[in-house]
Every structure is written in structure tokens, then in C-alpha cells.
Protein backbone atom coordinates (compact mmCIF):
# COMPACT_ATOMS: atom_id res chain seq x y z
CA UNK A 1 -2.72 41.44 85.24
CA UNK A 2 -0.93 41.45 89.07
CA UNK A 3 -1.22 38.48 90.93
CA UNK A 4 -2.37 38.96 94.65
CA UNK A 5 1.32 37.97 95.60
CA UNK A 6 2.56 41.18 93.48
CA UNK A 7 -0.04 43.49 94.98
CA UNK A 8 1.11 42.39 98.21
CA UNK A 9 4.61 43.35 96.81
CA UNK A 10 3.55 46.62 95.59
CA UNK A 11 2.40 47.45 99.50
CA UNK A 12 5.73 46.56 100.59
CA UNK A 13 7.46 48.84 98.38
CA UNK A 14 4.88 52.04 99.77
CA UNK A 15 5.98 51.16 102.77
CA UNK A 16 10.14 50.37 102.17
CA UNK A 17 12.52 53.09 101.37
CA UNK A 18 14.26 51.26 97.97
CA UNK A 19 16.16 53.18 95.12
CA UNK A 20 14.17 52.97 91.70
CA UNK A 21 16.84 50.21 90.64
CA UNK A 22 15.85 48.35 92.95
CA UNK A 23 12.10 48.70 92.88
CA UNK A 24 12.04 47.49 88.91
CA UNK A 25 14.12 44.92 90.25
CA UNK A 26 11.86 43.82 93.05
CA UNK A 27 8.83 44.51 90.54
CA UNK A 28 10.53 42.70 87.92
CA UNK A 29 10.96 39.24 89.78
CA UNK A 30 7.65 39.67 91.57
CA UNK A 31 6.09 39.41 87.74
CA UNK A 32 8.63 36.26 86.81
CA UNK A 33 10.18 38.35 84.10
CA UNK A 34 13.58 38.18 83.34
CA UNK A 35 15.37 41.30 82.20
CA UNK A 36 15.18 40.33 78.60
CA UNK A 37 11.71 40.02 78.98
CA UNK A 38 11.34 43.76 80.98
CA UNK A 39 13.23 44.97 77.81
CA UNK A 40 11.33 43.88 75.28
CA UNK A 41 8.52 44.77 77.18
CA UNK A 42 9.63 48.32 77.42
CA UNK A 43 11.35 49.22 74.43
CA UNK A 44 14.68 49.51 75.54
CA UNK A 45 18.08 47.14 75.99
CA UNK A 46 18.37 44.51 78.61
CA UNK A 47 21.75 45.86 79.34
CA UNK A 48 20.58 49.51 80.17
CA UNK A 49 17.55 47.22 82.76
CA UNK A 50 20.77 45.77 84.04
CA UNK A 51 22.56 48.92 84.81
CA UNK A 52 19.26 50.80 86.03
CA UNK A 53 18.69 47.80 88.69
CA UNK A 54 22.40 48.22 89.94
CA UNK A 55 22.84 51.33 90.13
CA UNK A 56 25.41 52.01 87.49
CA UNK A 57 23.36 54.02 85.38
CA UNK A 58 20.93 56.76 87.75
CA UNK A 59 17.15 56.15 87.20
CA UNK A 60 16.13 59.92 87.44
CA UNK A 61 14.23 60.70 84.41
CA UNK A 62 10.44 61.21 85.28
CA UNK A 63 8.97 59.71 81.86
CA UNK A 64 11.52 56.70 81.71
CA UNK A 65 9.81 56.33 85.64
CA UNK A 66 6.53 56.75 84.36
CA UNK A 67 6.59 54.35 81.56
CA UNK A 68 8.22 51.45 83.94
CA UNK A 69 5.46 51.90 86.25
CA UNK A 70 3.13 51.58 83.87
CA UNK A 71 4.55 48.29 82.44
CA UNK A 72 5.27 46.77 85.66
CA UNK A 73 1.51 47.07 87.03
CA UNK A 74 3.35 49.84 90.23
CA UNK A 75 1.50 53.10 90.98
CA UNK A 76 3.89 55.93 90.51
CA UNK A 77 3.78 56.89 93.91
CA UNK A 78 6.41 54.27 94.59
CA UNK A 79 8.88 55.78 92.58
CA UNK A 80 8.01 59.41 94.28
CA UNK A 81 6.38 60.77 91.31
CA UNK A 82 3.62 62.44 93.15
CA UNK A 83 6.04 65.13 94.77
CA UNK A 84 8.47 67.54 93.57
CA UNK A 85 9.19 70.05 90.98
CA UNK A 86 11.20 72.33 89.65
CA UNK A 87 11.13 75.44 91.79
CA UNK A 88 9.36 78.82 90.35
CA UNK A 89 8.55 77.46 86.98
CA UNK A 90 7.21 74.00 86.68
CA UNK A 91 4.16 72.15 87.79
CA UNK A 92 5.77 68.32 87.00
CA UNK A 93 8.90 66.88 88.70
CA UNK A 94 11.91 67.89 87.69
CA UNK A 95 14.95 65.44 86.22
CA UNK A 96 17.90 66.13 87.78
CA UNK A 97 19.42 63.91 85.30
CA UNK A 98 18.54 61.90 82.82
CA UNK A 99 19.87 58.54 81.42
CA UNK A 100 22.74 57.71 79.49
CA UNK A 101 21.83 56.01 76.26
CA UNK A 102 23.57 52.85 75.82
CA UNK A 103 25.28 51.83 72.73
CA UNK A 104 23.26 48.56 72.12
CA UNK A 105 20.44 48.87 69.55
CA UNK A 106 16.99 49.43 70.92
CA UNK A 107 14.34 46.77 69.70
CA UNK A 108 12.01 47.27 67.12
CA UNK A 109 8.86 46.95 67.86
CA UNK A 110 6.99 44.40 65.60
CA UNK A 111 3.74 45.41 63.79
CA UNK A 112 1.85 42.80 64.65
CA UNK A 113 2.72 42.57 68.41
CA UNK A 114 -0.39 43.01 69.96
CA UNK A 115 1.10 41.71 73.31
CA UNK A 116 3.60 44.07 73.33
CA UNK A 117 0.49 46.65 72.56
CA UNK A 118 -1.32 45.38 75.55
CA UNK A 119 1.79 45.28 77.91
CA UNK A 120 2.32 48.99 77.38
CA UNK A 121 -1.34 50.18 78.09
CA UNK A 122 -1.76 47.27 80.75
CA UNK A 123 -0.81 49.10 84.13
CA UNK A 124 -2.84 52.25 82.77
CA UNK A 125 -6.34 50.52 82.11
CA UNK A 126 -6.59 49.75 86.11
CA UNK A 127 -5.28 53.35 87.36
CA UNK A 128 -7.04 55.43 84.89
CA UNK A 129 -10.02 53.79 83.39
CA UNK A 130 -11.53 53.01 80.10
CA UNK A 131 -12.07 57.23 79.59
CA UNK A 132 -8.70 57.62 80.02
CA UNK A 133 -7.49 55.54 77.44
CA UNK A 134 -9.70 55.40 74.91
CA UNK A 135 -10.95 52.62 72.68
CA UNK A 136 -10.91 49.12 74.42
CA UNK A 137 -9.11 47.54 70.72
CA UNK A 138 -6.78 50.87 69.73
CA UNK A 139 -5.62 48.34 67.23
CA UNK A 140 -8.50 47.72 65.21
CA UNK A 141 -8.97 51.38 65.60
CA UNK A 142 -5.42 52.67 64.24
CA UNK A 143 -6.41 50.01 61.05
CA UNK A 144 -9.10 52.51 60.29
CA UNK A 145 -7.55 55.65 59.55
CA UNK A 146 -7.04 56.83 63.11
CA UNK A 147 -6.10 60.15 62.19
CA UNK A 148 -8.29 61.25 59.83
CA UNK A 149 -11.16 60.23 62.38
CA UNK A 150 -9.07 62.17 65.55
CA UNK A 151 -9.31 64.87 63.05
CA UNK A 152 -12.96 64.82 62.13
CA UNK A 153 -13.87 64.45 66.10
CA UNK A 154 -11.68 67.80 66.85
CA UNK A 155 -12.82 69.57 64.43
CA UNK A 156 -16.23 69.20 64.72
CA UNK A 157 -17.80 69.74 68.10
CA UNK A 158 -18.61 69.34 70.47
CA UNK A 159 -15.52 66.74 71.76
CA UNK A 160 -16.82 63.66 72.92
CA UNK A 161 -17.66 63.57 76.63
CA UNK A 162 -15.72 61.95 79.22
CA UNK A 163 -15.34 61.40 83.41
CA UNK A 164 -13.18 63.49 85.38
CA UNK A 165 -10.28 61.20 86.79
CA UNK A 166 -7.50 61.86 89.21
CA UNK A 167 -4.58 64.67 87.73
CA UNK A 168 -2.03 62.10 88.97
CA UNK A 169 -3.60 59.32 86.81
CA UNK A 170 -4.44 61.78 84.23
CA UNK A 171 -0.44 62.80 84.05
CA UNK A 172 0.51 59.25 83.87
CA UNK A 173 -2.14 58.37 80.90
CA UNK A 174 -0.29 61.11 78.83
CA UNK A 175 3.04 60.17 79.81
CA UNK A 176 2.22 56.54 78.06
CA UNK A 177 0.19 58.52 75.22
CA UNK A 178 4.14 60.17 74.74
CA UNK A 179 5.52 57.21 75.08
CA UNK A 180 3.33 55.66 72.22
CA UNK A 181 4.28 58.38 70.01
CA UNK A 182 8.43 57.85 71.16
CA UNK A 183 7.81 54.48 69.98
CA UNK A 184 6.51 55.51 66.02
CA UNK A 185 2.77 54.03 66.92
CA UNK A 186 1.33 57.19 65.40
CA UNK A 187 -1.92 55.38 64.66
CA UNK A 188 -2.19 53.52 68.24
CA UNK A 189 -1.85 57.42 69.93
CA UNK A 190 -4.40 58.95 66.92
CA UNK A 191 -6.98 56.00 68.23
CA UNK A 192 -6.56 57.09 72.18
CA UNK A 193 -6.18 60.91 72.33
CA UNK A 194 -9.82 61.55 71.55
CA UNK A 195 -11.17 59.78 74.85
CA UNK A 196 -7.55 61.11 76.53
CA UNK A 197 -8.15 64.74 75.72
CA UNK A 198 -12.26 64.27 76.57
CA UNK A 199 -11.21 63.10 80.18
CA UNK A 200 -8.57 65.77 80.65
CA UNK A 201 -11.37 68.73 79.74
CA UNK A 202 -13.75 66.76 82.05
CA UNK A 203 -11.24 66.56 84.60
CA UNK A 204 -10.19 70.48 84.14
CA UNK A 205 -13.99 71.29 84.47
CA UNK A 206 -14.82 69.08 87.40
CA UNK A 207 -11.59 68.36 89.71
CA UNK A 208 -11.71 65.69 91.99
CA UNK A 209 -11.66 66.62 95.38
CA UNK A 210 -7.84 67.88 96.17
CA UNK A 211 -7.00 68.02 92.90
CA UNK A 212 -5.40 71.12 90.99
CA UNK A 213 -7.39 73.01 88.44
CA UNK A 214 -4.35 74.48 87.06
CA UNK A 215 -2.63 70.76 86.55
CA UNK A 216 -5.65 69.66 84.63
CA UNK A 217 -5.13 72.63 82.48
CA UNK A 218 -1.32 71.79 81.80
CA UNK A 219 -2.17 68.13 81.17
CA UNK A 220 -4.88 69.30 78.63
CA UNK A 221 -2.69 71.33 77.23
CA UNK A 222 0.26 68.86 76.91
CA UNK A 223 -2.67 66.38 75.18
CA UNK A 224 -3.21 68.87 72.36
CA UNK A 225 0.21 69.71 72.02
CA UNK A 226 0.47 65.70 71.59
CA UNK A 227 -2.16 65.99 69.08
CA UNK A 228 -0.78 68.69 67.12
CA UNK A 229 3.24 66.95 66.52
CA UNK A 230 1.06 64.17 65.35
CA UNK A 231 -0.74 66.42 62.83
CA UNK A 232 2.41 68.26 61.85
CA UNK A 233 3.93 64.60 61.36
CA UNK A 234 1.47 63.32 59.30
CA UNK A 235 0.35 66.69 57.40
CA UNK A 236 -2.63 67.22 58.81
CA UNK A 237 -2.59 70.63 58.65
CA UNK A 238 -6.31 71.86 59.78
CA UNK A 239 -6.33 69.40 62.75
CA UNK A 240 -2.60 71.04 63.66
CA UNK A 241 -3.95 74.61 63.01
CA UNK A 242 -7.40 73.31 65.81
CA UNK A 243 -5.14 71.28 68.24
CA UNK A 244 -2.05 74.35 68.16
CA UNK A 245 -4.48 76.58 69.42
CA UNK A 246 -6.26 74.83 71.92
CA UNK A 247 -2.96 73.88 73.32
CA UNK A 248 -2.03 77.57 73.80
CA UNK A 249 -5.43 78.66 75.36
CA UNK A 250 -4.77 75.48 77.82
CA UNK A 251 -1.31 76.50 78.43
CA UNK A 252 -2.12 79.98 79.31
CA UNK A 253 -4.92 78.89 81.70
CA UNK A 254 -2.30 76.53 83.52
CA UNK A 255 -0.24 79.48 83.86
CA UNK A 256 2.62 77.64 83.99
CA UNK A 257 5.62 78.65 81.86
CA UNK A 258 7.03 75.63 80.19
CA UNK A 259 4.04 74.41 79.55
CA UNK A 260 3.30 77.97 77.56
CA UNK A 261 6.56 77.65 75.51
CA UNK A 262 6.18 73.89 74.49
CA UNK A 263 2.63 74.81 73.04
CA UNK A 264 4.33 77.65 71.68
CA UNK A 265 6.63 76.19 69.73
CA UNK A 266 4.48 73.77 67.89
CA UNK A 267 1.93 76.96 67.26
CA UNK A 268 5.42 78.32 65.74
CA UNK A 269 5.41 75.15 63.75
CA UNK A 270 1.84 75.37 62.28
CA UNK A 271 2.25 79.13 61.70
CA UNK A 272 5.44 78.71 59.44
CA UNK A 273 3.31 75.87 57.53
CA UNK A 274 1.08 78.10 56.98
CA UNK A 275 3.37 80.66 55.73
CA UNK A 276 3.54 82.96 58.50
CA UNK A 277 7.52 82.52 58.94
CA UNK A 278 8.21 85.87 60.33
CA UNK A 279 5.47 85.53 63.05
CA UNK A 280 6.69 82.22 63.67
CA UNK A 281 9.98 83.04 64.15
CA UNK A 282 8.99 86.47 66.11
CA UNK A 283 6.76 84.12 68.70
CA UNK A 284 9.93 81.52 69.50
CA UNK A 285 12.30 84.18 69.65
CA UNK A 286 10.66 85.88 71.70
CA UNK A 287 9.30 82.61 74.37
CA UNK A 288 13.09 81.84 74.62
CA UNK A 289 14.35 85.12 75.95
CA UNK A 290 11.71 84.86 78.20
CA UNK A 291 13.08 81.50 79.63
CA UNK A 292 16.46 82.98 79.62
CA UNK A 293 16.39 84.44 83.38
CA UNK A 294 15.02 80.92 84.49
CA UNK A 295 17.36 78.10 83.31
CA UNK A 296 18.25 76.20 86.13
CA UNK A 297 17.14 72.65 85.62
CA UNK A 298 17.15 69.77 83.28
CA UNK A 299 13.28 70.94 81.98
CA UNK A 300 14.24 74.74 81.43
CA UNK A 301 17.37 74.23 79.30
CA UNK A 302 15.61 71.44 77.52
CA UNK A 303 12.39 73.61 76.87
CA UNK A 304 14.93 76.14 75.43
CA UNK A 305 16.96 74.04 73.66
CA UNK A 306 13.81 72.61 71.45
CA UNK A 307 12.83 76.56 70.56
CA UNK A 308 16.38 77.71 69.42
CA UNK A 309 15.97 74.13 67.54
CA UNK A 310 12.67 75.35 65.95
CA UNK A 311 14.07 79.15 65.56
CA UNK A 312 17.06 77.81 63.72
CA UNK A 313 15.18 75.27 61.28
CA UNK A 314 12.79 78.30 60.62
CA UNK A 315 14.91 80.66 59.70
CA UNK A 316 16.65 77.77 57.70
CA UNK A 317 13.21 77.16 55.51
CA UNK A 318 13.09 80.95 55.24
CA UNK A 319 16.24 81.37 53.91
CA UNK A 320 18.26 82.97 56.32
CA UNK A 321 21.28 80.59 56.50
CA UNK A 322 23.39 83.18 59.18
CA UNK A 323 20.22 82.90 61.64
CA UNK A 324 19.70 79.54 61.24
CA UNK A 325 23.21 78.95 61.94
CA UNK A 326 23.66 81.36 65.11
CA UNK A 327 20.51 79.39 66.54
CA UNK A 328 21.74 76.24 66.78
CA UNK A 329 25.45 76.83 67.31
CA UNK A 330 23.40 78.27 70.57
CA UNK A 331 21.55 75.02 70.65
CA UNK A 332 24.53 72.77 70.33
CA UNK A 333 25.69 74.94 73.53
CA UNK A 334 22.72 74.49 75.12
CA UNK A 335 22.88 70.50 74.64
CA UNK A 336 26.37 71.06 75.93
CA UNK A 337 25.60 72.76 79.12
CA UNK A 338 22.47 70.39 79.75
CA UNK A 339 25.26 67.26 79.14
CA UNK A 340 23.37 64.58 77.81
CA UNK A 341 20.63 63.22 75.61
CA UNK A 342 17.37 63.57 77.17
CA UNK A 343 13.06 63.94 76.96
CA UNK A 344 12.63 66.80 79.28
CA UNK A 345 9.12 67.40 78.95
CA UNK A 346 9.04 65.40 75.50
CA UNK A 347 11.80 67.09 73.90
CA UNK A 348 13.78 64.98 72.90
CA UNK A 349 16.78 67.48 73.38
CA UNK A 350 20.44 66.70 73.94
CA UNK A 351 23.17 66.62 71.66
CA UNK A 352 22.09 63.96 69.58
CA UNK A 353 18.95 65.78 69.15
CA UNK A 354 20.89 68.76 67.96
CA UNK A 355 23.00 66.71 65.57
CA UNK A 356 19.35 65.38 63.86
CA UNK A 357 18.30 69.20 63.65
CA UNK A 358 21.65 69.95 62.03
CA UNK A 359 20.81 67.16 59.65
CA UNK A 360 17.61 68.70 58.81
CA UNK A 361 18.26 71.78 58.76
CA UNK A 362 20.88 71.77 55.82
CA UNK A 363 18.96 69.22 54.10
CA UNK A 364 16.06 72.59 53.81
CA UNK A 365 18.77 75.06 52.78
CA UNK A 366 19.08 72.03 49.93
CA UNK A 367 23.33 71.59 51.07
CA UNK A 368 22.37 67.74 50.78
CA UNK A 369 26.33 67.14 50.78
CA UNK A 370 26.06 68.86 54.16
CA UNK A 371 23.28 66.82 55.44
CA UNK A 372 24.73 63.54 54.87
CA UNK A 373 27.97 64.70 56.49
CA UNK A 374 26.05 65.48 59.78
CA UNK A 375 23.92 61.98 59.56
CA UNK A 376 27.19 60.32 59.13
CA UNK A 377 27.93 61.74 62.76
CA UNK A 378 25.46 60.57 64.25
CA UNK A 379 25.37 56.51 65.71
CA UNK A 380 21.54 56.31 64.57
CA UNK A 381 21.58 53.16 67.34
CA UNK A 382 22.00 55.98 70.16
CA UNK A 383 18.97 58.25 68.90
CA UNK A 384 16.74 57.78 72.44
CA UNK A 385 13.55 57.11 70.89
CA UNK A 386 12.20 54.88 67.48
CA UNK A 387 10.24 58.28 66.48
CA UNK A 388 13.27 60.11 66.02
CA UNK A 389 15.56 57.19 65.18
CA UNK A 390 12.64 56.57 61.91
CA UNK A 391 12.66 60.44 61.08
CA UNK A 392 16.60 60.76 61.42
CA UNK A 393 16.27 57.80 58.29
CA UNK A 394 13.52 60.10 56.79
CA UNK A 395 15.68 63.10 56.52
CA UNK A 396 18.46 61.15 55.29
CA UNK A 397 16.44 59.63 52.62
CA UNK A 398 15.11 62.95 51.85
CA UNK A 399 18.74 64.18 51.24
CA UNK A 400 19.36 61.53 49.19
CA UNK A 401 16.43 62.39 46.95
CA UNK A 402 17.44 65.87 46.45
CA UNK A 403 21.02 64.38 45.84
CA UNK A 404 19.27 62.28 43.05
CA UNK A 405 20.91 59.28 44.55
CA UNK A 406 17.53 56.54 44.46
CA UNK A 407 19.56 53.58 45.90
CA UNK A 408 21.09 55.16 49.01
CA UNK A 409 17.59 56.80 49.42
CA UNK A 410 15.94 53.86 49.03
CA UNK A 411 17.95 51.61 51.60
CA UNK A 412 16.95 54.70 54.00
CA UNK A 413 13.40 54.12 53.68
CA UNK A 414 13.65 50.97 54.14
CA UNK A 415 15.79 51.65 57.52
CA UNK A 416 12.95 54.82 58.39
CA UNK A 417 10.29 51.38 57.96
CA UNK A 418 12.27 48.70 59.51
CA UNK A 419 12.09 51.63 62.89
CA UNK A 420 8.53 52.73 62.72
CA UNK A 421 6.30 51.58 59.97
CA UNK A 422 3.94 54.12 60.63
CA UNK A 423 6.63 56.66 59.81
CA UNK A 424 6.55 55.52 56.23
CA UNK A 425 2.99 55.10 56.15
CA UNK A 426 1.59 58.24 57.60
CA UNK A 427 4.46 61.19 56.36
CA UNK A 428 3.43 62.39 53.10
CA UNK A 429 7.23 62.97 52.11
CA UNK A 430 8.03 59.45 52.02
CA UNK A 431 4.84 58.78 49.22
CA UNK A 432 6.31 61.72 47.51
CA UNK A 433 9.75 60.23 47.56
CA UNK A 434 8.45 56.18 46.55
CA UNK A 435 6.39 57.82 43.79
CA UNK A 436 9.91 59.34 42.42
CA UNK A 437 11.24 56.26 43.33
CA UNK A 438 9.07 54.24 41.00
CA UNK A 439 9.27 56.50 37.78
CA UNK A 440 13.02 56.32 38.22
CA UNK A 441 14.98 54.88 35.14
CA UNK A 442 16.72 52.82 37.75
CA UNK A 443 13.36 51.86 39.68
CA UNK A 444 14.46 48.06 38.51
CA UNK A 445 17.37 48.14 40.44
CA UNK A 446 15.45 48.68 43.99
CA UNK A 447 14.44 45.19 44.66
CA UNK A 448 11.21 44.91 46.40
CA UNK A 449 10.29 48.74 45.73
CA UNK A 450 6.63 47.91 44.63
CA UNK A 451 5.47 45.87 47.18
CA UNK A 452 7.21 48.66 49.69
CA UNK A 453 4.66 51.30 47.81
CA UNK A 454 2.67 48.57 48.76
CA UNK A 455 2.75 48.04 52.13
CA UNK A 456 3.40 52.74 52.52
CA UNK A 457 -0.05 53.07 50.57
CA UNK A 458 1.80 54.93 48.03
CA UNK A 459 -0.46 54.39 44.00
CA UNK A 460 1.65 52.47 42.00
């Protein structure tokens, strides 16, 4: 926790005008971290620390902000958080630009690291509270199917109770939920969002004093859109259906239009599931033309990005290759335009993040020739976050499989595990794919195969 010397650091910095390089350098010191240790700390190099703290590289993007002040024990005030947006549309600041991803491999984060676990949720547990972020051991809870239990407290009500806390705390708390979930701790975020989304619907029906009723709404609604890429991840399909909708009612209610078309796309997602491509489709189409007349900033065109993304890969599964492929040569354009790899409002959308849809998307229309030729393109060490670095390895392997080639599918499983273990653990694809994997006449050639069934939870 902050020594009294750093607290009396952290007053210095509300009152002193600093660039944010220089106030996770000054933070930095004040905790007797090198910026090796920051890194590690934080999940990304010590090189891109370096070039943040000088200056070289701009220290703009709102959730990279959020996340540093979180694991340096600094209120996000200092960095300006609490002020600003994005003129006419949004209700959160606005990224003028975001980072440029380094070349040098991002760490992976061990599985048994629970002081890296604790470092991450640290600077949270004093600003927002025990209500905020859930269980007081999230490990011991993600060890007990987190998900399945998130999905049995959803869907049977009524949600546990919690206290109304500030919005601004409340924002922060799900900007470190998102940055769980960049990071491929799928069970860790399962094991919080239940007391995260009880204090945001506390919060939305009992504002503090000053606070926003409409916010509250937005950060509910960005909690069970949260919830519901988790479900789709992990194929929880009934929990996706619950949390989908709730997002959208929350959405509405916030009245705020980004927030509408994120929780509109993943509702797209959950429809086509469900079979309801056409609708799907119809609803994305349909939330991206009306973003058209607004894209301005960094958020809008990454907002629209993600649904011609979604459009594309739906038509794709439907099997209309000419749509699929007019949508995200409009995406790619789209990445272009916005200029460089980003999380806008948890998008993940740049050009790399076009490239992975690419990827995916030809691996569905079952051209697995096609799909390996766009994951060759693609320098999986730049992929922003471990999430999509471990599903870029998923789809590979998954293009493999359909290639019937069990040894270069293999080795990507292993590289989708060595990124996020919970990626392997959780996606019901990859136990679909070891189980092939095992009956394979060449099953003996995969050393180590059983005990990585094993350690997936896959029957052997």
C-alpha cells in the first residue's frame, strides 16, 4: 500500500501541472520501482514505460491512464480523467490518440502470480471499496468455476445487493474489470463482476450527491456488456442471451450513443448464436449508419470499426462471402483512417485488429489456406492485448484443424496457453479441438498432449 511519503507525493502532483510521462515517472520512483518492475507490474514492456516517461511515445489513451493509476496507488484525477469528452456523442473522455505498440513482446502473465493479481486490483480496493470489487480472494474464487456461478447469480434474481459508490470510482473499477479481461484472466473478471455490476445498479438507483444518473447507467451498461463477451467467450450462451439484454436496456437509459452501439453489437453477437443471422446483421447494419454522420474522434471510428467487424464476420458465418468481404475492406479503411492500433472504448480496433478479423473470418467461410495466409501477416508480438494475442493462436489452431494439420495446430494451442491459460481452459473450441487431437493416428507424435488435456479439463 502508499507510504505517507507517496501520499504526500500524490498531493504534489494535484497541485503541479506535469505531463502523464512524467507523473508515472514521479509515481514510479516515489514507490522504489524501477521500470522493469512498473512493467511487469502492468503488463506491458519496460521499453514502451521508457518512452511514455520521456515523451517519445504520447500517453493519451484513457484506459492505458486508467490502468497506471490504478497500479501506481494515483487517483485519476491527476492524470485529468475526471474532465472531458468527446463532444455531442460521448459521456467518457475522448483519446485523441492512442499508443503505438512497440515491437518487444509483452509479458505473460504467470498463473500462479498472485502478486501480480494483487498489484492490479491494489489502487482500486482503497478508491472503490470492497462492493466494488467483489470477493476479497478473486483467486480462490476463479478456482471454483467462476463463471458458471456469475451465471447462476444473473440468472436468478434478484442480483445481489450492493452500496452506491462514486461514478468516477465506479468508471475506474470497470476500466480494471476490462483490463482483467485484456489480460486473458477470464475467471479473475467472472469472480468480480457480480459485486461490480450490484454496485453499479445501486449506484444508478441511488447517486451520490453530484453524481450523474445517466453515467451510472452507461457504466452499468458497459458491466453487462463485460459480462456478456465473457459469456460469448466461454459459451455461455443463456448468461450472454440475460447479460446482452440488460446491457441494451442500460444503454438506452444512458442515452448515450456509443454506449448503445457497443451493447448492440454483442446483442448482434448472441442473436446470430442463436440463429437469428439476418436480425443480427439487420441491427449492426443499421447502428453503423447511424454513427456515420458522427465520426469525428478516436471513440466514434473505433465504435464503427468493431460493428463493420461484426457485420462482416456475420455475413461470413452466413454465407455471404461478397458482404463479408465489402464489410471489412470498409473496416480495413476505417483502421486506416483511425491510424493505429487502439482500445477505444474496449475495442480493440486498429489495423491489427482488422488483420485478426480477416483471419477469422476466412477461417468460417472454411478457406483455411486463406486464414493462415492472413495470420502469417500479422507479428502476433504486436497484438495490444494477451486476450486477443491467445484468440489470434485460437483461430490459427482452429484453421489448422480444419486443414487436418494436428502438429501445426497443436504448437498453436500450446502458443493460445502459453498467452492466457484461461483461453484454453474456458473456450469450448479448444476441448473440441484436444479431443480430435487425442484420437488422432498421429496423437503420439504431440509430446505432452495428455497432460495438456490435462491441465484444459478436456476427458481423456
Amino acid at each position: 500500500m502508499p507510504s505517507t511519503a507517496h501520499r504526500g507525493v500524490v498531493a504534489d502532483l494535484m497541485r503541479q501541472h506535469h505531463t502523464p510521462g512524467e507523473i508515472v515517472r514521479i509515481a514510479r520512483t516515489a514507490t522504489g520501482w524501477n521500470q522493469a518492475e512498473l512493467a511487469r507490474r502492468c503488463g506491458y514492456s519496460r521499453s514502451q514505460i521508457s518512452r511514455w516517461e520521456t515523451g517519445s511515445s504520447p500517453l493519451r489513451d484513457v484506459e492505458i491512464l486508467r490502468a497506471l493509476a490504478g497500479v501506481l496507488f494515483l487517483p485519476v484525477e491527476v492524470f485529468g480523467l475526471a474532465l472531458g469528452h468527446c463532444a455531442g456523442v460521448s459521456t467518457r473522455p475522448a483519446a485523441a490518440e492512442d499508443h503505438k505498440v512497440s515491437g518487444d513482446q509483452m509479458p505473460v502473465w504467470e498463473e500462479q502470480d498472485p502478486m501480480r493479481r494483487r498489484t492490479l486490483l491494489a489502487g482500486m480496493s482503497a478508491l472503490a471499496g470492497s462492493a466494488v470489487l467483489g470477493p476479497a480472494n478473486p483467486a480462490a474464487a476463479a478456482a471454483a468455476h467462476p463463471i458458471s456461478a456469475l451465471e447462476k447469480q444473473l440468472l436468478v434474481p434478484p442480483l445481489t445487493a450492493g452500496t452506491p459508490v462514486e461514478v468516477a470510482r465506479l468508471r475506474q473499477a470497470v476500466a480494471v474489470a476490462r483490463s482483467v479481461f485484456a489480460r486473458g484472466r477470464y475467471g479473475e473478471v467472472a469472480a468480480r463482476l457480480p459485486g461490480l455490476i450490484g454496485a453499479a445498479a445501486a449506484t444508478r438507483a441511488d447517486p451520490l450527491a453530484g453524481d450523474d444518473t445517466t453515467e451510472a447507467h452507461a457504466q452499468l451498461a458497459e458491466l453487462y456488456t463485460l459480462t456478456t463477451d465473457l459469456a460469448i467467450k466461454t459459451g455461455h450462451d443463456r448468461l450472454a442471451w440475460t447479460a446482452a439484454d440488460r446491457a441494451s436496456q442500460a444503454a438506452d437509459a444512458s442515452g448515450d450513443l456509443l454506449t448503445q452501439a457497443t451493447a448492440r453489437r454483442v446483442w448482434a453477437i448472441v442473436l446470430r448464436r442463436a440463429g437469428q443471422a439476418d436480425t443480427a446483421q439487420q441491427m449492426v447494419i443499421d447502428t453503423a449508419h447511424a454513427l456515420q454522420p458522427t465520426l469525428r474522434c478516436p471513440e466514434q471510428l473505433s465504435v464503427y470499426g468493431s460493428l463493420l467487424e461484426t457485420a462482416a464476420y456475420t455475413a461470413a458465418a452466413d454465407g455471404d462471402r461478397d458482404t463479408a468481404r465489402t464489410l471489412i475492406a470498409e473496416a480495413v479503411d476505417t483502421a486506416a483512417r483511425l491510424g493505429a492500433d487502439g482500445n477505444h472504448r474496449y475495442t480493440s480496433f486498429g489495423p491489427t485488429g482488422v488483420g485478426l478479423y480477416q483471419l477469422s473470418i476466412a477461417r468460417v467461410m472454411g478457406d483455411s489456406g486463406a486464414a493462415i495466409e492472413h495470420a502469417r501477416r500479422i507479428n502476433p508480438a504486436a497484438i495490444p492485448s494477451t486476450e486477443r494475442r491467445a484468440r489470434y493462436w485460437v483461430d490459427v489452431a482452429r484453421a489448422y484443424h480444419q486443414w487436418d494439420k494436428p502438429e501445426h495446430c497443436y504448437r498453436a494451442l500450446l502458443a493460445a496457453e502459453h498467452a492466457s491459460p484461461d483461453e484454453v481452459r474456458y473456450r469450448k473450441p479448444t476441448a473440441a479441438m484436444t479431443t480430435t487431437l487425442l484420437r488422432h493416428p498421429t496423437a503420439n507424435r504431440l509430446p505432452g498432449l495428455r497432460n495438456f488435456a490435462q491441465r484444459t479439463g478436456t476427458a481423456i
